[in-house]
Protein backbone atom coordinates (compact mmCIF):
# COMPACT_ATOMS: atom_id res chain seq x y z
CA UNK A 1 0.00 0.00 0.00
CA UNK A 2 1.23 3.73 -0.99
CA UNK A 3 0.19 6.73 -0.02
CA UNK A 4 -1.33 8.79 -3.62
CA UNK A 5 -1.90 11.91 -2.08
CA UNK A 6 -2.45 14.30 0.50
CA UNK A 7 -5.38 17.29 0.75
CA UNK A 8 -6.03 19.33 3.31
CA UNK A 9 -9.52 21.34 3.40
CA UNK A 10 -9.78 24.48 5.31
CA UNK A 11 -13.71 24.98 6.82
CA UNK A 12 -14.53 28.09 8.56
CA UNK A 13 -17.70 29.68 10.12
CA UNK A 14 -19.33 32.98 8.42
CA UNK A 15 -18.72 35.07 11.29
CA UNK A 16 -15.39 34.15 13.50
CA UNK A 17 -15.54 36.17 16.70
CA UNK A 18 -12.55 37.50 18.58
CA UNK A 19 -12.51 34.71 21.68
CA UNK A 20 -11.27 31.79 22.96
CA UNK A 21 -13.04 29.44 20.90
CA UNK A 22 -11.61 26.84 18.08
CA UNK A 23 -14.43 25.73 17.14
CA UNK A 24 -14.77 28.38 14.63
CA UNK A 25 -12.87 26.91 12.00
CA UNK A 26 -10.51 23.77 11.71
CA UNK A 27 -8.15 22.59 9.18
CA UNK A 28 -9.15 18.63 7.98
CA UNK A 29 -6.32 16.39 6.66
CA UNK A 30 -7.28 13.46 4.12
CA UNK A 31 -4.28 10.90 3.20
CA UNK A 32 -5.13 8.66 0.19
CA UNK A 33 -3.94 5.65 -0.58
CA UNK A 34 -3.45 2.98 -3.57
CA UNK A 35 -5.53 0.64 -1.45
CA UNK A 36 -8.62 2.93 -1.33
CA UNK A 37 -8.12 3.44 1.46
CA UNK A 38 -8.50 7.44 3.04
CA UNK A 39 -7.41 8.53 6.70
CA UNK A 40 -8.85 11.55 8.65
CA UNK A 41 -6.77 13.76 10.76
CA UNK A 42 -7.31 17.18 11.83
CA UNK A 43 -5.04 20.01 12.75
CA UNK A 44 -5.71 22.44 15.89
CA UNK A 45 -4.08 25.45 15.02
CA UNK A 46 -4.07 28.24 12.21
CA UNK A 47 -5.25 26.34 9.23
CA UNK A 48 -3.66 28.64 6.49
CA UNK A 49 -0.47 28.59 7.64
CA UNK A 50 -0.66 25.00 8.54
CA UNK A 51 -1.67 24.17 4.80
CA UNK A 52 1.46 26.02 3.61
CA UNK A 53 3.59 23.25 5.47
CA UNK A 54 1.98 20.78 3.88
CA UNK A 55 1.15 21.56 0.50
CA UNK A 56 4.58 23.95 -0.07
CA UNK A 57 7.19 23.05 -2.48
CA UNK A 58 10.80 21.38 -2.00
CA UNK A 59 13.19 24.11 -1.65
CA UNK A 60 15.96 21.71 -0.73
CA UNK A 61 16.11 18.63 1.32
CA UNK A 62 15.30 19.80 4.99
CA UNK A 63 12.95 21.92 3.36
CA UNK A 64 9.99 20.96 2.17
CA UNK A 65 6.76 20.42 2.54
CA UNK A 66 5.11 17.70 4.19
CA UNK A 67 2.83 16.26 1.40
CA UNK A 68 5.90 15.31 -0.67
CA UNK A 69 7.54 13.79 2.49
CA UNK A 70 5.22 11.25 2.67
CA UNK A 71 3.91 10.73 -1.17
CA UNK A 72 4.76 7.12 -2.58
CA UNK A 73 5.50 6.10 0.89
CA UNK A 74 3.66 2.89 2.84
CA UNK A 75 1.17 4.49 5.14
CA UNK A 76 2.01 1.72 7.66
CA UNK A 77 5.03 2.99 8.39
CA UNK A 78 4.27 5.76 10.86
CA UNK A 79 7.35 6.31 13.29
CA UNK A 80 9.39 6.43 9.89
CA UNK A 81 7.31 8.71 7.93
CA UNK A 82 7.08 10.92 11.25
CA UNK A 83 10.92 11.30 11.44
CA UNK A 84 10.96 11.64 7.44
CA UNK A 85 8.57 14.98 8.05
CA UNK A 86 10.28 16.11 11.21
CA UNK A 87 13.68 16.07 9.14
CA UNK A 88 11.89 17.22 6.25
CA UNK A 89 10.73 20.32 7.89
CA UNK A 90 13.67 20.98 9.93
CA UNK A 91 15.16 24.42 8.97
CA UNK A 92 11.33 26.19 9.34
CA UNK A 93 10.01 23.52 11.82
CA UNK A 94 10.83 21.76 14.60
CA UNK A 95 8.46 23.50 17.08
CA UNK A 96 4.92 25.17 16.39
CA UNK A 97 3.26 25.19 12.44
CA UNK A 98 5.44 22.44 11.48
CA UNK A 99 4.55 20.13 13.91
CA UNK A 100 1.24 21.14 14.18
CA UNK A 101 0.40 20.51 10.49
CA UNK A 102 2.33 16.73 10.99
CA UNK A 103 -0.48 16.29 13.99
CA UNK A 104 -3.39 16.54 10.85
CA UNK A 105 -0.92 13.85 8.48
CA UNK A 106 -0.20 11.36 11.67
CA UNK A 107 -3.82 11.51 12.63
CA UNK A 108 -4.62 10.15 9.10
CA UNK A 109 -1.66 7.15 9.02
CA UNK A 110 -3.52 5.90 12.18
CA UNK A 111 -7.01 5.91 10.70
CA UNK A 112 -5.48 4.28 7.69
CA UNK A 113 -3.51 1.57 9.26
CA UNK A 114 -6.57 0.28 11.73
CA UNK A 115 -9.08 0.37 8.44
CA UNK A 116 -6.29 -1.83 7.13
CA UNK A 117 -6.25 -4.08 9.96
CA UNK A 118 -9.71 -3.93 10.85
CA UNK A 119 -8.70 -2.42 14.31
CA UNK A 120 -9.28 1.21 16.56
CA UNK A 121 -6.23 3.15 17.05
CA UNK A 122 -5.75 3.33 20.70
CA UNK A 123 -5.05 -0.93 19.87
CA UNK A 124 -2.59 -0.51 17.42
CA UNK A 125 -0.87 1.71 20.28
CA UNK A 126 -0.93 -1.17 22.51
CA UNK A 127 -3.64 0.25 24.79
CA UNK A 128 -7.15 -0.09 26.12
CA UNK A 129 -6.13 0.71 30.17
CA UNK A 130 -9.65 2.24 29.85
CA UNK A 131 -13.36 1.85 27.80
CA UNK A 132 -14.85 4.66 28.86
CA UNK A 133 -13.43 8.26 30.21
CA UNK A 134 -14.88 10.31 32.71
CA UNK A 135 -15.69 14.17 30.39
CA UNK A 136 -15.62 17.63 32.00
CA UNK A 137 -17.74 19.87 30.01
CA UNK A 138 -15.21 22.37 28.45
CA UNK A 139 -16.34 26.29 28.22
CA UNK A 140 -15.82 29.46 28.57
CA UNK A 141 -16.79 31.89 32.01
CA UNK A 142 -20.27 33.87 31.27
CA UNK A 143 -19.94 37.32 31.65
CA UNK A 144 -21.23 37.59 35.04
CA UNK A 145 -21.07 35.20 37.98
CA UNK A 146 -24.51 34.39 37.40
CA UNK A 147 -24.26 33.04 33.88
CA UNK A 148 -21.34 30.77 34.60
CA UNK A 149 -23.49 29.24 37.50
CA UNK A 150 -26.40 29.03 35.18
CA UNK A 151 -24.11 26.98 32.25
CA UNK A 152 -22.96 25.04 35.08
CA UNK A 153 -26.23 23.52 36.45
CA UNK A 154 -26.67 22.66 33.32
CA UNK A 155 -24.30 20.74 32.37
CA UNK A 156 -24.70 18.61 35.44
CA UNK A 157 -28.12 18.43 34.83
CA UNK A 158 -26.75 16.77 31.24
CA UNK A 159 -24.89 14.08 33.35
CA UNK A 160 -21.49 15.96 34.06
CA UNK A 161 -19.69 15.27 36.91
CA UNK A 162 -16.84 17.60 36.46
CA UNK A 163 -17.11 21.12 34.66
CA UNK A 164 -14.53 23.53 33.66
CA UNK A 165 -14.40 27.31 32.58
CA UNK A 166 -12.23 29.61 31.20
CA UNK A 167 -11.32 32.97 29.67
CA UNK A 168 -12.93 35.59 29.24
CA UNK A 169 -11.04 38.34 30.66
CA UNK A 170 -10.15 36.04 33.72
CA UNK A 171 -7.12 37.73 35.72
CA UNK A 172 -8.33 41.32 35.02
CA UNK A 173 -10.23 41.77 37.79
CA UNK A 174 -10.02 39.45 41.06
CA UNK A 175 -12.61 40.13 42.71
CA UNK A 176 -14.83 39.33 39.84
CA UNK A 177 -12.89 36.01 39.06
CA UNK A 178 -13.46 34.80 42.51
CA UNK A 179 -17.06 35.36 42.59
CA UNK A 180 -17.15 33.59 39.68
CA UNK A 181 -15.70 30.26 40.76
CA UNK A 182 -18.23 30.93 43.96
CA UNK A 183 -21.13 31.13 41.97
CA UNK A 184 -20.25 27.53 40.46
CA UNK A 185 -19.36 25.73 43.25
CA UNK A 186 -22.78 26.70 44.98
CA UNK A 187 -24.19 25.75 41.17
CA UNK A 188 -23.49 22.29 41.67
CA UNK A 189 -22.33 21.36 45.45
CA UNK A 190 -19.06 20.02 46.79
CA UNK A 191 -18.95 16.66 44.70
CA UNK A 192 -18.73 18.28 40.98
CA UNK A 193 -15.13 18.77 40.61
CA UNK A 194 -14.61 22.24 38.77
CA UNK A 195 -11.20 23.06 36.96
CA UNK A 196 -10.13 26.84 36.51
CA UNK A 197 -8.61 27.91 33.49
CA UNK A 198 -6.99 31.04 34.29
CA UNK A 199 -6.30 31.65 30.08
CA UNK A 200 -2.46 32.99 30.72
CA UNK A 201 -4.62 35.72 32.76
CA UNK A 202 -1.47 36.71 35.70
CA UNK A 203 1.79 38.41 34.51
CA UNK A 204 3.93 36.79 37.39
CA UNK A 205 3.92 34.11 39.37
CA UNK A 206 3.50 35.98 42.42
CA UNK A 207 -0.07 37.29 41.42
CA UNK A 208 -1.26 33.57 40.27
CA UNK A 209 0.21 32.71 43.76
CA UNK A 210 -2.05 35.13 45.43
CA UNK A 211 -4.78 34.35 43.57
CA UNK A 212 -4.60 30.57 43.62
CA UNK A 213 -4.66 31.09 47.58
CA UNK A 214 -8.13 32.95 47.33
CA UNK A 215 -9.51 29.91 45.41
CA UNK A 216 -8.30 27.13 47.60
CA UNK A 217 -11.16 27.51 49.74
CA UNK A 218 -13.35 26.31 46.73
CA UNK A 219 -11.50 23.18 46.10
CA UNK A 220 -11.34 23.74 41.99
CA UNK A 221 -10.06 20.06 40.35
CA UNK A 222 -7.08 22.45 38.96
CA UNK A 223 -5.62 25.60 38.23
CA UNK A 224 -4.82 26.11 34.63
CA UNK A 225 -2.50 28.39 32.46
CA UNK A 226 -2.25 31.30 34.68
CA UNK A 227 1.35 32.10 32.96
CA UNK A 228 2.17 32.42 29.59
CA UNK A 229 3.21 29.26 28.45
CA UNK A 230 7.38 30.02 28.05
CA UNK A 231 7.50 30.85 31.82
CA UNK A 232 8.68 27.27 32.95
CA UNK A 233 10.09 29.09 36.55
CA UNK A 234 7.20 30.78 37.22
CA UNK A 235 4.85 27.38 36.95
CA UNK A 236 7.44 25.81 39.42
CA UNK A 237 7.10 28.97 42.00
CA UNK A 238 3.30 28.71 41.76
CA UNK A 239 3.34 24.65 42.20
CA UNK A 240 5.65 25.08 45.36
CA UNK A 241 3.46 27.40 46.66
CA UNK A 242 0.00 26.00 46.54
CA UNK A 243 -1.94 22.83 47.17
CA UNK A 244 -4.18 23.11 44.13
CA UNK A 245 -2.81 21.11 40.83
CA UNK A 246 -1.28 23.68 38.36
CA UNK A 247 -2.34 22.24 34.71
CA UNK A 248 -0.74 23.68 31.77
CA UNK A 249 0.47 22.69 28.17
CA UNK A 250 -2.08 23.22 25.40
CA UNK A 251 0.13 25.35 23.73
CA UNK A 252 3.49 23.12 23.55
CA UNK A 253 4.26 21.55 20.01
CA UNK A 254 7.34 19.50 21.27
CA UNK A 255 8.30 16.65 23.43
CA UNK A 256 11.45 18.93 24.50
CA UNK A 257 8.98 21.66 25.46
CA UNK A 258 6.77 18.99 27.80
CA UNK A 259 9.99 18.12 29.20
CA UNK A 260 10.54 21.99 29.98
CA UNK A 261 6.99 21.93 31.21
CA UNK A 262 7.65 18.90 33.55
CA UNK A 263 10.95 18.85 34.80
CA UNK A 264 11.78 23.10 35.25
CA UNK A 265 7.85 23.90 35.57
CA UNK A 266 7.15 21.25 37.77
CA UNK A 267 3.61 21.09 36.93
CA UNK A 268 0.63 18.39 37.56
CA UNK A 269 -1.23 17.77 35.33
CA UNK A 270 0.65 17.97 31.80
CA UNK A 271 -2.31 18.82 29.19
CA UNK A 272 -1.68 17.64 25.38
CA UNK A 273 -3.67 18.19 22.00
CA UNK A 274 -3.36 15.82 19.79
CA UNK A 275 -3.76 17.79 16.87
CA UNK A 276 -1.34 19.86 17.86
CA UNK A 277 1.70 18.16 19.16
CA UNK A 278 2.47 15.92 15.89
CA UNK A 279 -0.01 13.38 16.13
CA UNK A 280 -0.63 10.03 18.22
CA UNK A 281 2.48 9.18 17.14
CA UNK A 282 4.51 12.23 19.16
CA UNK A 283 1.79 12.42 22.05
CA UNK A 284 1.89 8.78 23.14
CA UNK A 285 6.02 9.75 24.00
CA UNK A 286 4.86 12.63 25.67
CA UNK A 287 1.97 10.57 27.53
CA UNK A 288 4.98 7.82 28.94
CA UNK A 289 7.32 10.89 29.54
CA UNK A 290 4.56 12.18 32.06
CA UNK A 291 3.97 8.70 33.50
CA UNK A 292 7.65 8.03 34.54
CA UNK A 293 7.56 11.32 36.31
CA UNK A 294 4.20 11.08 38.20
CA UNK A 295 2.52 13.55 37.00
CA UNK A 296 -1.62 13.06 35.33
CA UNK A 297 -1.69 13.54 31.73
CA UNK A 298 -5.08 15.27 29.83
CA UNK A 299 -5.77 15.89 26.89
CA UNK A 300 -6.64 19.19 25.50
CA UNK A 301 -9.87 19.34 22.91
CA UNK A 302 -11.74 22.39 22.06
CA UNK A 303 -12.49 21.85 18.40
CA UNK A 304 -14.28 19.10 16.34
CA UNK A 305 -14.87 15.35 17.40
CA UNK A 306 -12.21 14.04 15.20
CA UNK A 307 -10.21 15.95 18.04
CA UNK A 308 -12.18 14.26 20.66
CA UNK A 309 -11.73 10.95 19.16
CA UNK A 310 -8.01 11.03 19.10
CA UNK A 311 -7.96 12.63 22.69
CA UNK A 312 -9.86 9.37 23.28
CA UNK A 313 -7.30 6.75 21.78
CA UNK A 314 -4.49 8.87 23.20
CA UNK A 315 -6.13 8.34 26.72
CA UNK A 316 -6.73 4.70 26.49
CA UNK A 317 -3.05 4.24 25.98
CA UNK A 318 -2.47 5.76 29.34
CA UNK A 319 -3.13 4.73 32.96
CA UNK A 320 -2.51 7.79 34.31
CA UNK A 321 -5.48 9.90 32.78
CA UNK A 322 -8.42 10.73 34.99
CA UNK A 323 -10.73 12.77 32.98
CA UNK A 324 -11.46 13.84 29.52
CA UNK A 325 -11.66 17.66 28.09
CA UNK A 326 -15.05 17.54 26.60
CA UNK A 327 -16.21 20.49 24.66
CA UNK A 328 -19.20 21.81 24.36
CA UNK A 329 -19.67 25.09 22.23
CA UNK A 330 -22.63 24.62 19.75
CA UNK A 331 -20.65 25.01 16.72
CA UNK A 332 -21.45 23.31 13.77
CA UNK A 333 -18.43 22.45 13.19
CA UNK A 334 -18.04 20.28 16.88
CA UNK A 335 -21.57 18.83 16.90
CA UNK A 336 -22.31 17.91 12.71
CA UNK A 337 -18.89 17.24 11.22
CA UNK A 338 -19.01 13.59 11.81
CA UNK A 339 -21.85 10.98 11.16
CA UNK A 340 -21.08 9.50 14.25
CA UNK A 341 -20.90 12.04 16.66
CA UNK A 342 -19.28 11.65 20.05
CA UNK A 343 -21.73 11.59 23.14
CA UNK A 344 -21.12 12.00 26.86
CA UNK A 345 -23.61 9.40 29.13
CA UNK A 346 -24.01 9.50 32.19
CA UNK A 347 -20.91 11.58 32.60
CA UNK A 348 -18.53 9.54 30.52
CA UNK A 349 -17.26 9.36 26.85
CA UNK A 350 -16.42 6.14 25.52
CA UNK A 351 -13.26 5.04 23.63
CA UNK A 352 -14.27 4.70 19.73
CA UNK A 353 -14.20 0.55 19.03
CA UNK A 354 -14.82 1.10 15.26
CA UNK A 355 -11.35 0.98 12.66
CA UNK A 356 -8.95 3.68 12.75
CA UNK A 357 -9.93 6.96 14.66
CA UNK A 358 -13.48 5.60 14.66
CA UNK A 359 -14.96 8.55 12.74
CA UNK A 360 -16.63 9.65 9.41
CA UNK A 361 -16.97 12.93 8.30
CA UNK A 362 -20.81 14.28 7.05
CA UNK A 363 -19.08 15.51 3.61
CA UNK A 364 -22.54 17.93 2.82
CA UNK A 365 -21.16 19.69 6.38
CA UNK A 366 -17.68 19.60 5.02
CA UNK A 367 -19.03 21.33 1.51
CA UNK A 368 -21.17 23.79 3.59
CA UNK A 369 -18.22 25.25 5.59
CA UNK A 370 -15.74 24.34 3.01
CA UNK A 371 -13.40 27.32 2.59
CA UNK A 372 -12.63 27.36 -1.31
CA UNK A 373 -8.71 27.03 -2.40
């Protein structure tokens, strides 16, 4: 079996608002094959400059793009093909668009390789350490106090058990943050756990410190990205310093970077996105990497369910995963791209069973948001 070619399609909402939200547009990643045989991947990041990584030219041998790295190649071969596009890309990549844009290519290899073999992903990895993950429903704070505690009643009411909110202006005022997290945790009692996503709100370490002090009391799950991600010191100040879990690394592209994260930021829980940091292929490394140094590894997912159905075959690989991001915008493009949409019962998402990523795109939604070339 050969790979025959690579396209990437680019969909994108009419209107794209100014806030924290990726499920606005998305960048989709179809490998052919010889075999007839297509894999689905998805990148998580700018699409247009992630399609210029992959559909750009040779300019010499550690530069090019990745669709010729892997043309003519056997799809089976993933570790290979992933060092062949790593290499390939090595004078403009290494870290960020580069790897990002491999995430969308390695997603696909996987798909292809369990259609081949009649098998989901997360078995080909050598997992299955779980069926079904617990979801926290994934959005952003309301406005007001009172908004956030009204989205957060209902997504228990929906089954939740966990909840998490973030952005919006958090860090800008205190006082306002705080009541905030309040107004949830009297939403929903002491036995939802709630996680805090600070959205790199703090400029120091000292003011996270302070502020992750005022929302101890509360007893949030975690305390996420209150530093900009390159501030590996500050994370470790902030973990010293308080008993809540400090979460952080949706924005790290590299297994050196998670190793920055873990072993000079000293943080908790080590979050990953799949379609971000070079596929299943780079994130399972980064998944062991966390294991052999204690610390709980999530997933990050705040786009499409082919996103949510790689979180899930990344997760089943690892033993040391508690929960599952969950998203829950009402984009079209997270709740109709696929036929077989992901669901959360009772609280819990389970781990697709069907080949590859388990997934099949609704091609009419595809066309509809379909950004032309």
């Amino acid at each position: 079996m050969k790979i025959t070619e690579v396209r990437v399609i680019h969909l994108r909402l009419p209107v794209v608002n100014d806030r924290a939200d990726a499920t606005q547009d998305a960048l989709i990643v179809k490998v052919e094959t010889d075999a007839g045989i297509t894999g689905i991947g998805q990148v998580d990041a700018s699409p247009i400059a992630c399609m210029g990584a992959i559909v750009a030219p040779m300019s010499w041998t550690l530069a090019r793009g990745l669709r010729e790295c892997v043309l003519g190649e056997d799809p089976m071969e993933r570790e290979r093909l992933w060092h062949r596009m790593y290499e390939g890309s090595i004078y403009y990549g290494r870290r960020g668009v580069a790897i990002e844009a491999m995430s969308g290519i390695d997603l696909a290899l996987w798909d292809i390789a369990g259609k081949a073999l009649n098998v989901p992903a997360y078995k080909l990895a050598g997992g299955g350490f779980h069926k079904r993950i617990r979801a926290y429903s994934s959005f952003l704070w309301g406005d007001t106090p009172e908004e956030s505690a009204q989205a957060a009643s209902q997504f228990i009411a929906q089954g939740f058990t966990a909840c998490k909110f973030g952005w919006n202006n958090w860090g800008k005022d205190w006082a306002r943050d705080e009541a905030q997290l309040a107004a949830v945790r009297e939403a929903v009692g002491p036995s939802v756990d709630i996680m805090v996503d600070a959205g790199l709100g703090y400029p120091d370490a000292k003011s996270a410190i302070q502020m992750a002090r005022r929302l101890e009391k509360y007893n949030p799950y975690w305390f996420e990205e209150p530093l900009r991600p390159d501030d590996y010191d500050g994370y470790a100040k902030i973990a010293a310093a308080t008993s809540l879990r400090v979460a952080a690394g949706e924005e790290e592209t590299s297994r050196l970077s998670y190793l920055d994260l873990m072993d000079r930021g000293n943080v908790d829980v080590v979050q990953l996105d799949v379609c971000r940091v070079g596929g299943l292929t780079e994130a399972l490394k980064i998944g062991w990497l966390a294991y052999d140094r204690g610390r709980l590894v999530i997933n990050h997912s705040y786009s499409t369910d082919i996103n949510h159905a790689a979180a899930l075959h990344f997760l089943a690989c690892m033993p040391h995963t508690q929960v599952l991001e969950f998203c829950v915008e009402p984009s079209p493009l997270l709740t109709e791209l696929v036929r077989n949409p992901l669901k959360a019962v009772d609280g819990y998402v389970a781990v697709p069973e069907e080949p590859g990523l388990g997934i099949e795109l609704n091609e009419s939604v595809v066309e509809r948001y379909r950004v032309p070339a």
